[in-house]
PDB file of N, CA and C in Angstrom:
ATOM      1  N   UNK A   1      87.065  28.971 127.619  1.00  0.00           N
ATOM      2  CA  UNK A   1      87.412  28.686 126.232  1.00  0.00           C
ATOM      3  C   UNK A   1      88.678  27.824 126.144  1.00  0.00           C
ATOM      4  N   UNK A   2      90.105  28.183 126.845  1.00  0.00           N
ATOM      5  CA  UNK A   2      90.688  27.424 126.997  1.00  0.00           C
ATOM      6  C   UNK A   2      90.536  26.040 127.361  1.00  0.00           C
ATOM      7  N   UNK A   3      89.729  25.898 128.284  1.00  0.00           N
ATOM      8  CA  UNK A   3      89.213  24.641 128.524  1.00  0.00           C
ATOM      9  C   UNK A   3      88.785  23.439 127.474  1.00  0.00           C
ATOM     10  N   UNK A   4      87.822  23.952 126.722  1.00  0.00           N
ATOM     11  CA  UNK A   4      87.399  23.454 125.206  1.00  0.00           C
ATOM     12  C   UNK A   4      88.716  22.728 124.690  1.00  0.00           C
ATOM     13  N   UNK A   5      89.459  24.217 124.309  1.00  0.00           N
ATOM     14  CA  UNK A   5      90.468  23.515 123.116  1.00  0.00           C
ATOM     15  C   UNK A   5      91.293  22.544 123.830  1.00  0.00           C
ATOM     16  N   UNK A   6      91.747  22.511 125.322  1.00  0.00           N
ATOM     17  CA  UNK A   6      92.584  21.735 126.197  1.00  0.00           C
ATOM     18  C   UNK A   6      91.826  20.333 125.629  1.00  0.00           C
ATOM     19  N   UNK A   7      90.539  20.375 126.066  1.00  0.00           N
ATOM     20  CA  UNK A   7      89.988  18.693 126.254  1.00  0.00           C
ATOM     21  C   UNK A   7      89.852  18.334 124.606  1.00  0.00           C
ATOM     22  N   UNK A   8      89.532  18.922 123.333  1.00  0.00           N
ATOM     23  CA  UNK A   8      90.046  18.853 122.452  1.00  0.00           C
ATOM     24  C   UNK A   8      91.787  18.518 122.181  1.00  0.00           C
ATOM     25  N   UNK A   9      92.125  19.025 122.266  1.00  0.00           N
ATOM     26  CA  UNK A   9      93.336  18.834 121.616  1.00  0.00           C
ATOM     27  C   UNK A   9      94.213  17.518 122.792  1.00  0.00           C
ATOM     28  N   UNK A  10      93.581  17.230 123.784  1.00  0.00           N
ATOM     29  CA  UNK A  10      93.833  16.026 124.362  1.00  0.00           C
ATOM     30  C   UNK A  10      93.008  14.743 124.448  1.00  0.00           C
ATOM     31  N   UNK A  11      92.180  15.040 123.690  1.00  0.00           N
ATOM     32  CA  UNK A  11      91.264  13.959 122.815  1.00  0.00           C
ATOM     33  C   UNK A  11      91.846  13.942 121.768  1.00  0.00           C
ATOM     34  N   UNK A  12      92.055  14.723 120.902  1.00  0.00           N
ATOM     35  CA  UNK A  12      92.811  14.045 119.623  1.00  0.00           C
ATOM     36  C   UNK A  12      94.116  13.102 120.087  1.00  0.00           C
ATOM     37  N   UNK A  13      94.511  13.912 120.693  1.00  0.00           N
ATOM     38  CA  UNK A  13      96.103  13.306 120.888  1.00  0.00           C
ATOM     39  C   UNK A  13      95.355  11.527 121.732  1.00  0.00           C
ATOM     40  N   UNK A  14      94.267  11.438 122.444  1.00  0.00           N
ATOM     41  CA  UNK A  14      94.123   9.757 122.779  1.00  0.00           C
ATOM     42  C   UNK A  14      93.592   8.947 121.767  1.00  0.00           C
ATOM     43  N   UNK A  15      92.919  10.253 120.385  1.00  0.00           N
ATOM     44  CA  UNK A  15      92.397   9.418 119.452  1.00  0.00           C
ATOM     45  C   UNK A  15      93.133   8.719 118.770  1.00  0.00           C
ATOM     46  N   UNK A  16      94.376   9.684 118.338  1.00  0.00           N
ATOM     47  CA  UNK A  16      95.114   9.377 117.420  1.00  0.00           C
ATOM     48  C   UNK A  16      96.407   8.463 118.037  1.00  0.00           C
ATOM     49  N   UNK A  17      96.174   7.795 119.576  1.00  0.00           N
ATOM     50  CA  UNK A  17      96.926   7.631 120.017  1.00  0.00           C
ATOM     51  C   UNK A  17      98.382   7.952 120.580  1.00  0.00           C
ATOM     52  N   UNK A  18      98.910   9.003 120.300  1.00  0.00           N
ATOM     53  CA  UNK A  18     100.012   9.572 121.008  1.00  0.00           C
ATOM     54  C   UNK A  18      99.889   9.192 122.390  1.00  0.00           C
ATOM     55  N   UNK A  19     101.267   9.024 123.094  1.00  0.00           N
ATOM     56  CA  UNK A  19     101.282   9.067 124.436  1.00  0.00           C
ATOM     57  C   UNK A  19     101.584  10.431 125.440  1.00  0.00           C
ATOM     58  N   UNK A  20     100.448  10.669 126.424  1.00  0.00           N
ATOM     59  CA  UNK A  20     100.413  11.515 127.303  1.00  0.00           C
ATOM     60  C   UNK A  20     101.559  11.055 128.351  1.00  0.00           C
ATOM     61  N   UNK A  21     102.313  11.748 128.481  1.00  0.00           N
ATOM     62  CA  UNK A  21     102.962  11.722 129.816  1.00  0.00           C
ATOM     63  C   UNK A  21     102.649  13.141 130.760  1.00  0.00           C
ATOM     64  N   UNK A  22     103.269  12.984 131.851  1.00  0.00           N
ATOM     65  CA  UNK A  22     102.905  14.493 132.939  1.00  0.00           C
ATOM     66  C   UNK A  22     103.709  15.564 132.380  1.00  0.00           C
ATOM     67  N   UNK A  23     105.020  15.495 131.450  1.00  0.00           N
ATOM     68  CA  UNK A  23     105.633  16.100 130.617  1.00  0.00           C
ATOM     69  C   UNK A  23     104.915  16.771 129.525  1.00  0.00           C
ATOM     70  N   UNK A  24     104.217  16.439 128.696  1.00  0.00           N
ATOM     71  CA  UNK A  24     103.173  16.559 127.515  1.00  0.00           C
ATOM     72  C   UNK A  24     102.604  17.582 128.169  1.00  0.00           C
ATOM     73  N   UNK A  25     101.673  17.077 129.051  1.00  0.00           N
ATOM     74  CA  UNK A  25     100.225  17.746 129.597  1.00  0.00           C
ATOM     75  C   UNK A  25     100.695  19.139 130.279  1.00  0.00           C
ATOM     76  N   UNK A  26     102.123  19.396 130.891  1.00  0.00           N
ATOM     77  CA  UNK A  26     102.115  20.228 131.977  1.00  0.00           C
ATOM     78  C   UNK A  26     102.845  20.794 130.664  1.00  0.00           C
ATOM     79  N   UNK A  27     103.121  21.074 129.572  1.00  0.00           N
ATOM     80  CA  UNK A  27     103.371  21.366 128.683  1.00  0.00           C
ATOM     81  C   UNK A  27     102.398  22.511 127.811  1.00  0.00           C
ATOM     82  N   UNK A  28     101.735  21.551 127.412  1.00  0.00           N
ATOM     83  CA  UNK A  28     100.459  21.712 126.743  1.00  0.00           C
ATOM     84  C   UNK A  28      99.476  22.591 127.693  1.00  0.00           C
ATOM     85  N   UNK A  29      99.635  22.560 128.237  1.00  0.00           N
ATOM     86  CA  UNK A  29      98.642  23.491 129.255  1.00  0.00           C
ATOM     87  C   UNK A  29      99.253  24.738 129.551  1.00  0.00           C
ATOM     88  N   UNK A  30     100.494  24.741 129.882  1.00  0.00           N
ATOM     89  CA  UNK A  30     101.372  26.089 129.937  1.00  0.00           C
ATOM     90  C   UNK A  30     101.463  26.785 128.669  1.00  0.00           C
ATOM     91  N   UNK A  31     101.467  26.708 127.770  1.00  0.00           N
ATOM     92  CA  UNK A  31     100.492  26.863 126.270  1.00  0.00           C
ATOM     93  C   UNK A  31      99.675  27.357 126.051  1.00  0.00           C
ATOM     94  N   UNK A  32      98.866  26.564 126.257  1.00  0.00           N
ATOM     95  CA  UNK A  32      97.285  26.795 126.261  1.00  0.00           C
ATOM     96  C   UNK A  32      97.297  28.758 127.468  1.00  0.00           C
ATOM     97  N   UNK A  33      97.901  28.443 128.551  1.00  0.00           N
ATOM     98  CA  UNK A  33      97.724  29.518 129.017  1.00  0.00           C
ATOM     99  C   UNK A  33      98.561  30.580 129.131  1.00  0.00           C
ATOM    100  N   UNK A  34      99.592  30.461 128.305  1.00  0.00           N
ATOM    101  CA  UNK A  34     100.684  31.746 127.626  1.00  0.00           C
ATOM    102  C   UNK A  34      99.505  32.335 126.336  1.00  0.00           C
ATOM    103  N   UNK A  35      98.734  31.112 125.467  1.00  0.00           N
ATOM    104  CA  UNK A  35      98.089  31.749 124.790  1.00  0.00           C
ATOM    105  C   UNK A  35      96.943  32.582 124.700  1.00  0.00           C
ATOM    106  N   UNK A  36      96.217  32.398 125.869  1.00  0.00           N
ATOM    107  CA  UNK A  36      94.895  32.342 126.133  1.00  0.00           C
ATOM    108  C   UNK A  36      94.932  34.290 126.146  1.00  0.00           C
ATOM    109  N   UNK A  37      95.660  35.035 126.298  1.00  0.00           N
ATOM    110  CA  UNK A  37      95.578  36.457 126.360  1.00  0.00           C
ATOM    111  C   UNK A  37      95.940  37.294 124.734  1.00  0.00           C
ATOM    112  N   UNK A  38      96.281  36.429 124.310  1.00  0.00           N
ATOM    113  CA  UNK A  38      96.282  37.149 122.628  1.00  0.00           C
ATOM    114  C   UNK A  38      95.027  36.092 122.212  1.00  0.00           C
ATOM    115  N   UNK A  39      94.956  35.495 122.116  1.00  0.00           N
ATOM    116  CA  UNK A  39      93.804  34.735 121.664  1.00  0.00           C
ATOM    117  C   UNK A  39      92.627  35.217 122.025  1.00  0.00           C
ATOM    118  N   UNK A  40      92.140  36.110 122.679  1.00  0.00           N
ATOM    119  CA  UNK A  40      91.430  36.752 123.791  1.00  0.00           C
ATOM    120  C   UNK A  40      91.128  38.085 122.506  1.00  0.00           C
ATOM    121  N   UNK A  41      92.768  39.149 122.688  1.00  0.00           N
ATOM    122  CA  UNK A  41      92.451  40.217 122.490  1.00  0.00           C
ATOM    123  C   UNK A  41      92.229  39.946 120.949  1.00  0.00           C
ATOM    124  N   UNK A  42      92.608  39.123 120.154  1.00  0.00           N
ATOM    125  CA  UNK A  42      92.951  38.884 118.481  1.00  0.00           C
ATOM    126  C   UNK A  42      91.743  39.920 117.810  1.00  0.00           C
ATOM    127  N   UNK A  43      90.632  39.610 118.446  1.00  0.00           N
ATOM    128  CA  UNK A  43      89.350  40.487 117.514  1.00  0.00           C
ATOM    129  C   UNK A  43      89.603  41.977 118.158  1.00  0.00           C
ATOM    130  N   UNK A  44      89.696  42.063 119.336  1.00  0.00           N
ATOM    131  CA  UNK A  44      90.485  43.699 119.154  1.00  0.00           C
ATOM    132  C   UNK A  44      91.100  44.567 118.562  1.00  0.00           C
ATOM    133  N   UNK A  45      92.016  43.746 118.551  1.00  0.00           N
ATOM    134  CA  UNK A  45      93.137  43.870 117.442  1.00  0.00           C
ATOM    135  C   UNK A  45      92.799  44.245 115.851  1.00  0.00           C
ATOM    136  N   UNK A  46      92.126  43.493 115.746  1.00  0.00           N
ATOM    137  CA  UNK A  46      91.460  43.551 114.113  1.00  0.00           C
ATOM    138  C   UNK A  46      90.489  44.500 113.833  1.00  0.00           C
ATOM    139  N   UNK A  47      89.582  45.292 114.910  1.00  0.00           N
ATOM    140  CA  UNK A  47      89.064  46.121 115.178  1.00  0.00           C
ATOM    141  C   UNK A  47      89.641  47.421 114.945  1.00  0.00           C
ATOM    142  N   UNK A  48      90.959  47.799 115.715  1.00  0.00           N
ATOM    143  CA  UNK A  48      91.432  48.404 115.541  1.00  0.00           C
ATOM    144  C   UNK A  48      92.596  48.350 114.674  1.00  0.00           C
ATOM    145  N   UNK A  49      93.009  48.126 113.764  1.00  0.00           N
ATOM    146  CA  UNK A  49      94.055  47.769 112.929  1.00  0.00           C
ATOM    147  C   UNK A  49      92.271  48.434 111.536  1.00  0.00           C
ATOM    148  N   UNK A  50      91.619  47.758 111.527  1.00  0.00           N
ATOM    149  CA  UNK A  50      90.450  48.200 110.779  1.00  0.00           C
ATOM    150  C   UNK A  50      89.891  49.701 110.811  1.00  0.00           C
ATOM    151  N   UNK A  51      89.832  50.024 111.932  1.00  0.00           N
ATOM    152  CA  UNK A  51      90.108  51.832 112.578  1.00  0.00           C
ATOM    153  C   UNK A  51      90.884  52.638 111.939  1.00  0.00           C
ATOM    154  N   UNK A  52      91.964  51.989 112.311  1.00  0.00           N
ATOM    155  CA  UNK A  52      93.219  53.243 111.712  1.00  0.00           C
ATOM    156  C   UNK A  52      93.393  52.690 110.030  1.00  0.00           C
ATOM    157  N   UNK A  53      93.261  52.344 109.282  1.00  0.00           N
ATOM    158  CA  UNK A  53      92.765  52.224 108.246  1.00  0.00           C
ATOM    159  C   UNK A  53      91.689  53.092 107.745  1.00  0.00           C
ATOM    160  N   UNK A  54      90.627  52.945 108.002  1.00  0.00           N
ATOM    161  CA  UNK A  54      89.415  54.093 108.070  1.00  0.00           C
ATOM    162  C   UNK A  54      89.758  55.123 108.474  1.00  0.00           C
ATOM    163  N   UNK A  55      90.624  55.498 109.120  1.00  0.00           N
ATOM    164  CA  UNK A  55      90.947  56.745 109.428  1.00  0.00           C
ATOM    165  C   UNK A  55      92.183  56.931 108.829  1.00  0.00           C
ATOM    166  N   UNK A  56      93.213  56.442 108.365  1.00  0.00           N
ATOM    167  CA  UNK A  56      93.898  56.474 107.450  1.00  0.00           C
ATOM    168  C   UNK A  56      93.588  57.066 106.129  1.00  0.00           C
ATOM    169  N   UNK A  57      92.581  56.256 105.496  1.00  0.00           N
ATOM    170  CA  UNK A  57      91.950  56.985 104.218  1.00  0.00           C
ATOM    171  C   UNK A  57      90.985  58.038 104.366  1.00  0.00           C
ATOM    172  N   UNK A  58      90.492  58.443 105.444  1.00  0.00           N
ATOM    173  CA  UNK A  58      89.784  59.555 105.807  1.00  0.00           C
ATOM    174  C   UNK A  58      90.507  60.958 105.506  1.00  0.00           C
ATOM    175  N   UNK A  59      91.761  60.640 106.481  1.00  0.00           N
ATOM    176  CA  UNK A  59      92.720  61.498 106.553  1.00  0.00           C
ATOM    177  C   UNK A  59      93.648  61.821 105.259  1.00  0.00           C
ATOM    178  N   UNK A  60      93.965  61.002 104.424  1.00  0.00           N
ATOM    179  CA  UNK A  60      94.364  60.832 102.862  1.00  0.00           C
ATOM    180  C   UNK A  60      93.514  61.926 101.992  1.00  0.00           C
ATOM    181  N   UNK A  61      92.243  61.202 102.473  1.00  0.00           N
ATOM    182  CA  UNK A  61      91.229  62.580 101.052  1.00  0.00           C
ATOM    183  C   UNK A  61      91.138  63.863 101.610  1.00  0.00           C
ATOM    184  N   UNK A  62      91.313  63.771 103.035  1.00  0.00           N
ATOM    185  CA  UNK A  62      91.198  65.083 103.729  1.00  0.00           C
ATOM    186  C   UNK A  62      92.563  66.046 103.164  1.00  0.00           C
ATOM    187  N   UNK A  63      93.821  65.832 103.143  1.00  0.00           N
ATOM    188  CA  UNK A  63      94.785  65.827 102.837  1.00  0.00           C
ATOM    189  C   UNK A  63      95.026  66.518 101.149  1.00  0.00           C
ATOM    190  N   UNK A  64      94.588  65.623 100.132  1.00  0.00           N
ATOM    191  CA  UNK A  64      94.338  65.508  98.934  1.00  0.00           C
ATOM    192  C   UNK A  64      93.549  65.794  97.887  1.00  0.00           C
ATOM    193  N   UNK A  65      92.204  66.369  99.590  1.00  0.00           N
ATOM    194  CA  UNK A  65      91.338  67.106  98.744  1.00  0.00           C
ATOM    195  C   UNK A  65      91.653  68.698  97.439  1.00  0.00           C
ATOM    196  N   UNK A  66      90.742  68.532  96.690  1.00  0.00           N
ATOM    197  CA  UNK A  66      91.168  70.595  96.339  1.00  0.00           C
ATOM    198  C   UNK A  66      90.034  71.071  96.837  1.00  0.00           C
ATOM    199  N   UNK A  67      90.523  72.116  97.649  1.00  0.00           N
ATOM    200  CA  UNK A  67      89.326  73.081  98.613  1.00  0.00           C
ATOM    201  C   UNK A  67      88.595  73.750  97.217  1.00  0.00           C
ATOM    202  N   UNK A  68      90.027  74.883  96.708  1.00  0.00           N
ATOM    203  CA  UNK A  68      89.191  75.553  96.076  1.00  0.00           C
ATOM    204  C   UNK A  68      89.853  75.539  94.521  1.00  0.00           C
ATOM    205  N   UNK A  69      88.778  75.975  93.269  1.00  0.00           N
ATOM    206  CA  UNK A  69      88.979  75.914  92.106  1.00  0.00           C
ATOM    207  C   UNK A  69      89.825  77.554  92.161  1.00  0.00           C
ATOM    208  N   UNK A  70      91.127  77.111  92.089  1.00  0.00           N
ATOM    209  CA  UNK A  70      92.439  78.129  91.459  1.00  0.00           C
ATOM    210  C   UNK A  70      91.951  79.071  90.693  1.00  0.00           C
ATOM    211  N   UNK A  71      90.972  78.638  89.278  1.00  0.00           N
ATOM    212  CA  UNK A  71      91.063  79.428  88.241  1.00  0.00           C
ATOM    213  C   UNK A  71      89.549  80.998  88.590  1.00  0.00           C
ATOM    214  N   UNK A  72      88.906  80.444  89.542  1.00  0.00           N
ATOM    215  CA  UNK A  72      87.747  81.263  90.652  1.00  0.00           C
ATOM    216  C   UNK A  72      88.221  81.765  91.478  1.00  0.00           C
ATOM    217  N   UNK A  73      89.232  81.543  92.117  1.00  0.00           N
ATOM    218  CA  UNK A  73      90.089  82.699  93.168  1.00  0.00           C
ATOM    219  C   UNK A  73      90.975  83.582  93.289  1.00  0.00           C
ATOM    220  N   UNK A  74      90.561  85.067  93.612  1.00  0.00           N
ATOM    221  CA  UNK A  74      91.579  86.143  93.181  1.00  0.00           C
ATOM    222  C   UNK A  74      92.345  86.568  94.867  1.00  0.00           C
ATOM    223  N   UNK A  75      93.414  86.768  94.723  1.00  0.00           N
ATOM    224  CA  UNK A  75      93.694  87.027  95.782  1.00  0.00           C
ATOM    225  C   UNK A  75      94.127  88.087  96.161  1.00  0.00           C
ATOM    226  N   UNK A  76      94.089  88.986  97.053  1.00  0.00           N
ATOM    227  CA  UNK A  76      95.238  90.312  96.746  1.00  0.00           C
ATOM    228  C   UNK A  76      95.675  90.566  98.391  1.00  0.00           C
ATOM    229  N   UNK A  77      96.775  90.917  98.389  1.00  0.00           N
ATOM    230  CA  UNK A  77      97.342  91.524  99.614  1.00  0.00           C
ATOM    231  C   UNK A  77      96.955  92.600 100.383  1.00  0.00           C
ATOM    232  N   UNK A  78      96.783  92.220 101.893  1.00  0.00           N
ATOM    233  CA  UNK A  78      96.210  93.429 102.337  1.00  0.00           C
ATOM    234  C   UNK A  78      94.727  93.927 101.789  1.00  0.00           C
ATOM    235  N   UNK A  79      93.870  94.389 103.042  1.00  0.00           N
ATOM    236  CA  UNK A  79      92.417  95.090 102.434  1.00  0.00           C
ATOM    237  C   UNK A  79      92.421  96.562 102.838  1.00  0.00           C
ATOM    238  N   UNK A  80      93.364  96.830 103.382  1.00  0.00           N
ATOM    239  CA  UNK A  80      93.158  98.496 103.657  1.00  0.00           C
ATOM    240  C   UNK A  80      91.776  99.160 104.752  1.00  0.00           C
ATOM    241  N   UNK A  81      91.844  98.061 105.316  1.00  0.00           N
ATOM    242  CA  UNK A  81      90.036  98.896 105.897  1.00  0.00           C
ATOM    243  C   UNK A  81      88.838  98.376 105.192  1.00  0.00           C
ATOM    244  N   UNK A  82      89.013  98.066 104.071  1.00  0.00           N
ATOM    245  CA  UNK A  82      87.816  97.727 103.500  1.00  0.00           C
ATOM    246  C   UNK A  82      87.416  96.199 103.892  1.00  0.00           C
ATOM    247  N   UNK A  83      86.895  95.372 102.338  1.00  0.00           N
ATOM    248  CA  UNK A  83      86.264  94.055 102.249  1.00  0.00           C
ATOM    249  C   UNK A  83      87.590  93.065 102.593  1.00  0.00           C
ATOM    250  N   UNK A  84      87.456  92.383 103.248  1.00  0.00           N
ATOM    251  CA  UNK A  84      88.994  91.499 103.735  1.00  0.00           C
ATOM    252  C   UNK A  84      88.607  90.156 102.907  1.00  0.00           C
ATOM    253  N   UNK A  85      87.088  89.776 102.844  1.00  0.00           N
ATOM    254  CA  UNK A  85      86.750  88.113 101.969  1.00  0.00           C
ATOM    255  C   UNK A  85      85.341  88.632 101.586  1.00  0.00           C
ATOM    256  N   UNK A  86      85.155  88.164 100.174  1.00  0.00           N
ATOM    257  CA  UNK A  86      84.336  88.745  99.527  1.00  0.00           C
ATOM    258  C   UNK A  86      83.815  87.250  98.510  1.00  0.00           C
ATOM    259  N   UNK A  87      82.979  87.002  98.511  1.00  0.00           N
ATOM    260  CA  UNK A  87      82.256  85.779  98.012  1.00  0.00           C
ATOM    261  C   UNK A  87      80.961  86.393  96.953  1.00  0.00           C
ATOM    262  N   UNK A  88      81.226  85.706  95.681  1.00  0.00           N
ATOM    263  CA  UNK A  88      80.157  86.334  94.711  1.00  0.00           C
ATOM    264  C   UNK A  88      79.678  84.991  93.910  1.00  0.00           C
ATOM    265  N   UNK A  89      78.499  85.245  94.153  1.00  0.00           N
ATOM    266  CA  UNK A  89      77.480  83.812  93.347  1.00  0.00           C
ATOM    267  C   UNK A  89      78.347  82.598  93.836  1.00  0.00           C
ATOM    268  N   UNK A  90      79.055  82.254  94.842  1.00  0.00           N
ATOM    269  CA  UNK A  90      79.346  81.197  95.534  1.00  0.00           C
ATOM    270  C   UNK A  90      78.493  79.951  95.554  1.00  0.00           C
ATOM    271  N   UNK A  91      79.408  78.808  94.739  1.00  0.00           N
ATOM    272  CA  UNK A  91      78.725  77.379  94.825  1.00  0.00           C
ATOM    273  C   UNK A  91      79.730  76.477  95.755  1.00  0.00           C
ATOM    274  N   UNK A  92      78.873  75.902  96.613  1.00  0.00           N
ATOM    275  CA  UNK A  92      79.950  75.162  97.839  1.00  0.00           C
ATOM    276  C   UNK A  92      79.252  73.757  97.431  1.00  0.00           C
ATOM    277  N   UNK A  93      79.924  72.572  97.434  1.00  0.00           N
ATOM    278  CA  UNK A  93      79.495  70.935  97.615  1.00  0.00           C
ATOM    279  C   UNK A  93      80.544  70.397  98.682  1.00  0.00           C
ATOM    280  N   UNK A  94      79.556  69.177  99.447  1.00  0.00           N
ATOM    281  CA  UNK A  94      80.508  68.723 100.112  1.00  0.00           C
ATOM    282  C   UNK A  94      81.189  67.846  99.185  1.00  0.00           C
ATOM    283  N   UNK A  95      81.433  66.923  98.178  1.00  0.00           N
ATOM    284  CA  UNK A  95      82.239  66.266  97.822  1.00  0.00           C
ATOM    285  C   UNK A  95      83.450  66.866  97.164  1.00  0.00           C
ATOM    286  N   UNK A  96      84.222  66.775  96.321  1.00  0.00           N
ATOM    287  CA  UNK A  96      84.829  67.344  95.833  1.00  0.00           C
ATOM    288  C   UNK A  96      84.784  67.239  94.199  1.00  0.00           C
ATOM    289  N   UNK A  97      83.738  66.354  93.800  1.00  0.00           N
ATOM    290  CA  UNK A  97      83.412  66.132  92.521  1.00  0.00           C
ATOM    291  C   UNK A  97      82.251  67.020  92.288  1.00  0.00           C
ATOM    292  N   UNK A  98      81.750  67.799  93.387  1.00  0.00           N
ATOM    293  CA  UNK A  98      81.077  68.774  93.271  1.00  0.00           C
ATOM    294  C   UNK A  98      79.549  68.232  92.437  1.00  0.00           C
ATOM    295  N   UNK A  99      79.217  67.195  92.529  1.00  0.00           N
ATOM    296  CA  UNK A  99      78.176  66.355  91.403  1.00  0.00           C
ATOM    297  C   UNK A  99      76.560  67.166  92.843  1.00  0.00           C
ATOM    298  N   UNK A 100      76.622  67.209  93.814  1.00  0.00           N
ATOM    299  CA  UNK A 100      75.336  67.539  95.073  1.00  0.00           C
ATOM    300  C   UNK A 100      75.639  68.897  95.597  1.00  0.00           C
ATOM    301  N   UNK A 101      75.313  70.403  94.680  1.00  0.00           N
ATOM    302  CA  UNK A 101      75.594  71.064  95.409  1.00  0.00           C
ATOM    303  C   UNK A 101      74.499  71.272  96.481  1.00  0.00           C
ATOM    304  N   UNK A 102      75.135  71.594  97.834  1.00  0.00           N
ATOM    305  CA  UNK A 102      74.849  71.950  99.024  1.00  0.00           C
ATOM    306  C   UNK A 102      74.778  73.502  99.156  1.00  0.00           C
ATOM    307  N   UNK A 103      75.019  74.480  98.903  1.00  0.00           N
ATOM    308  CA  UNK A 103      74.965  75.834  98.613  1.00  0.00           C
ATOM    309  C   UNK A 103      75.089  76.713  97.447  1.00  0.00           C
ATOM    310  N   UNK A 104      74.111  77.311  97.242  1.00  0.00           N
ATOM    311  CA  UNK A 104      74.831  77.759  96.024  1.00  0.00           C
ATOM    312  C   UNK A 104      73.882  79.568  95.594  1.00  0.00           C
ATOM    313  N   UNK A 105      74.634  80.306  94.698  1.00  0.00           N
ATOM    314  CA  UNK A 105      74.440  81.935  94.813  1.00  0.00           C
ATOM    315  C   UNK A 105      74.616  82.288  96.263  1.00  0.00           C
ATOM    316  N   UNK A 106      76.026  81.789  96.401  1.00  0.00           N
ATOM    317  CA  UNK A 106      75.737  82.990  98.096  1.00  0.00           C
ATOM    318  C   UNK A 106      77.013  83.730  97.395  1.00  0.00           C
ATOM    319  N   UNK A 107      76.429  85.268  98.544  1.00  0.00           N
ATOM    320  CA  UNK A 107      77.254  86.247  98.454  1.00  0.00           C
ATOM    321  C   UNK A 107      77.365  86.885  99.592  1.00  0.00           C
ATOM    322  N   UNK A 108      78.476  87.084 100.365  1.00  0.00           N
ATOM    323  CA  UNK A 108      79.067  87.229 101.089  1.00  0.00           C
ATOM    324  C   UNK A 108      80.206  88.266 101.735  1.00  0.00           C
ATOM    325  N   UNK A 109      80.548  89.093 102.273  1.00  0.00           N
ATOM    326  CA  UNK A 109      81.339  90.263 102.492  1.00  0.00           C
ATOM    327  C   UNK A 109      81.678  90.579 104.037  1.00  0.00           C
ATOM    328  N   UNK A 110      83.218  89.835 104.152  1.00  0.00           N
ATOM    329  CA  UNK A 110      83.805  90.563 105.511  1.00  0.00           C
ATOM    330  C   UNK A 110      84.792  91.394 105.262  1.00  0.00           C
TER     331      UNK A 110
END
């Protein structure tokens, strides 16, 4: 690939006439191959920079979600031996707009 842009960009420079000296070229080529390893990884890069983004906002709603509706949950200290989590007519969705429920009338007792 380097190659390409080398004989390119030293065709322009005879099109447009500029003068090549051994200065220029040993120049231009040391260039060309300081660049040639980010130029390489660049779509990597963007790959992952695109990743952690997606997982950025993954992690955001995960974060931000509300598990559970406050005004449906009673809580009390301690079970004494008895029921420790107790679930009655239980509606579960995976979203949090709750619009597809995925479970629903369960009842439940540990």
């Amino acid at each position: 690939m380097s190659h390409v842009i080398s004989k390119f960009m030293f065709g322009a420079a005879i099109f447009f006439k500029n003068p090549l000296d051994a200065a220029t070229v040993f120049t231009a080529i040391t260039v060309f191959r300081i660049l040639q390893d980010p130029i390489r990884t660049f779509p990597q890069s963007l790959m992952t920079i695109s990743q952690a983004m997606v997982l950025l906002g993954r992690l955001d709603g995960y974060m931000t979600s509300r598990e559970l509706d406050s005004d449906v949950v009673e809580r009390q200290q301690g079970c004494n031996g008895s029921i420790a989590v107790e679930v009655k007519d239980g509606i579960f969705s995976w979203e949090d707009d709750g619009e597809k429920i995925v479970l629903k009338d369960i009842n439940l007792q540990v």
